[in-house]
C-alpha atoms as a PDB file:
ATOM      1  CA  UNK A   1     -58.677 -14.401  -2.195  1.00  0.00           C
ATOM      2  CA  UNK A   2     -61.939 -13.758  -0.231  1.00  0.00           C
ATOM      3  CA  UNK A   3     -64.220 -11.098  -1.643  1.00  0.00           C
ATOM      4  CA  UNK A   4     -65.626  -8.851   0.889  1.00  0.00           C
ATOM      5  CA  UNK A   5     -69.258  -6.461  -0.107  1.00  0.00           C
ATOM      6  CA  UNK A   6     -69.079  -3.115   1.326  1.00  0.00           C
ATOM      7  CA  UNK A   7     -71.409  -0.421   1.657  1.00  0.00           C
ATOM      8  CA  UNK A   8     -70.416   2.863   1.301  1.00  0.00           C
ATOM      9  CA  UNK A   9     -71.669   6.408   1.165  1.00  0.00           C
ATOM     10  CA  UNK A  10     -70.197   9.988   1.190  1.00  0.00           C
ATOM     11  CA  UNK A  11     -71.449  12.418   4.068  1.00  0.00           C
ATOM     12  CA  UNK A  12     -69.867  15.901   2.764  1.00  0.00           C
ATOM     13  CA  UNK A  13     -65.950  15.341   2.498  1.00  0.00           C
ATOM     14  CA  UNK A  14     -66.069  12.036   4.863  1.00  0.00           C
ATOM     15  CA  UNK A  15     -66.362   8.456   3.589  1.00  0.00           C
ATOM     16  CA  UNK A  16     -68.466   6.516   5.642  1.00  0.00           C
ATOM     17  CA  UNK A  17     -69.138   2.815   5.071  1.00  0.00           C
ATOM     18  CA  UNK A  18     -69.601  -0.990   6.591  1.00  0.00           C
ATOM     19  CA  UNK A  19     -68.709  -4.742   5.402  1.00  0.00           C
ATOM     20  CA  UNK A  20     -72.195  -5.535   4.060  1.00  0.00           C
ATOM     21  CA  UNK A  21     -72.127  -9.127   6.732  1.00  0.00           C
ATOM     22  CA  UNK A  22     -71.577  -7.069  10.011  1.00  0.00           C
ATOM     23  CA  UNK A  23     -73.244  -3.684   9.122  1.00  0.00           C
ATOM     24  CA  UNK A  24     -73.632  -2.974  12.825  1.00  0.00           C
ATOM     25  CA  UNK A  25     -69.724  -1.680  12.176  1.00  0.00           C
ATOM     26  CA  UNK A  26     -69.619   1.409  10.400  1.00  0.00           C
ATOM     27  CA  UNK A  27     -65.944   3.202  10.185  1.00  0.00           C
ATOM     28  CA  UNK A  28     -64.730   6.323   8.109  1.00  0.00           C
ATOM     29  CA  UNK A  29     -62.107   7.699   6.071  1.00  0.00           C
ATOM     30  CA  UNK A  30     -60.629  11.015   4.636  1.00  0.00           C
ATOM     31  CA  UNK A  31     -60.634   9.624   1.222  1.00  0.00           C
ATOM     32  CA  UNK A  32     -62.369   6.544  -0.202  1.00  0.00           C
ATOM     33  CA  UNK A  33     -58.886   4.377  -0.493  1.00  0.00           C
ATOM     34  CA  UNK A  34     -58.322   5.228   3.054  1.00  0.00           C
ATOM     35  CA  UNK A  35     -61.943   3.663   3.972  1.00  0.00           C
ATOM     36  CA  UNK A  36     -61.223   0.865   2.351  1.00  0.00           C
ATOM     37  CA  UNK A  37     -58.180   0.155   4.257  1.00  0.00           C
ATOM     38  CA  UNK A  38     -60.204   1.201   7.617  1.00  0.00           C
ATOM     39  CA  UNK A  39     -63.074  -1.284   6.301  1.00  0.00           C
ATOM     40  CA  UNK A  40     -60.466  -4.014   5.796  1.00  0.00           C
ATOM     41  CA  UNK A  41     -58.391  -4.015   9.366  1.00  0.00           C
ATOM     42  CA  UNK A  42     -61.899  -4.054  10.272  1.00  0.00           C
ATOM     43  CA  UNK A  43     -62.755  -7.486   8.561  1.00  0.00           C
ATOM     44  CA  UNK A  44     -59.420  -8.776   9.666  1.00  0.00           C
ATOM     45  CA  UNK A  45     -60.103  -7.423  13.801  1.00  0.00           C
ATOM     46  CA  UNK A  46     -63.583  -9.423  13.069  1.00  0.00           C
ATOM     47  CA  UNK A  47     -61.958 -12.140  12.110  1.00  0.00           C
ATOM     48  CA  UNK A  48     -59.423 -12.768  14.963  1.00  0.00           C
ATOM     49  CA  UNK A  49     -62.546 -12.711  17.175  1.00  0.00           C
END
């Protein structure tokens, strides 16, 4: 299992955060679990290239 750093931060009632290698990527969420899966189809789009 890889382990992927994240930064995240909350702006009012939105998530916001980026994987900590590529922070040029920032994505959102309602909730912090749903960040979390936004931040990881991100790492896996990254990945494919």
């Amino acid at each position: 299992m890889q382990v992927v750093k994240i930064v995240v931060r909350r702006d009012g009632d939105a998530w916001l955060g980026y994987l900590q290698t590529n922070p040029d990527y920032w994505t959102h969420g309602e909730s912090l679990d749903d960040l979390k899966q936004h931040l990881a189809d991100l790492d896996a789009d990254l990945a494919r290239g």
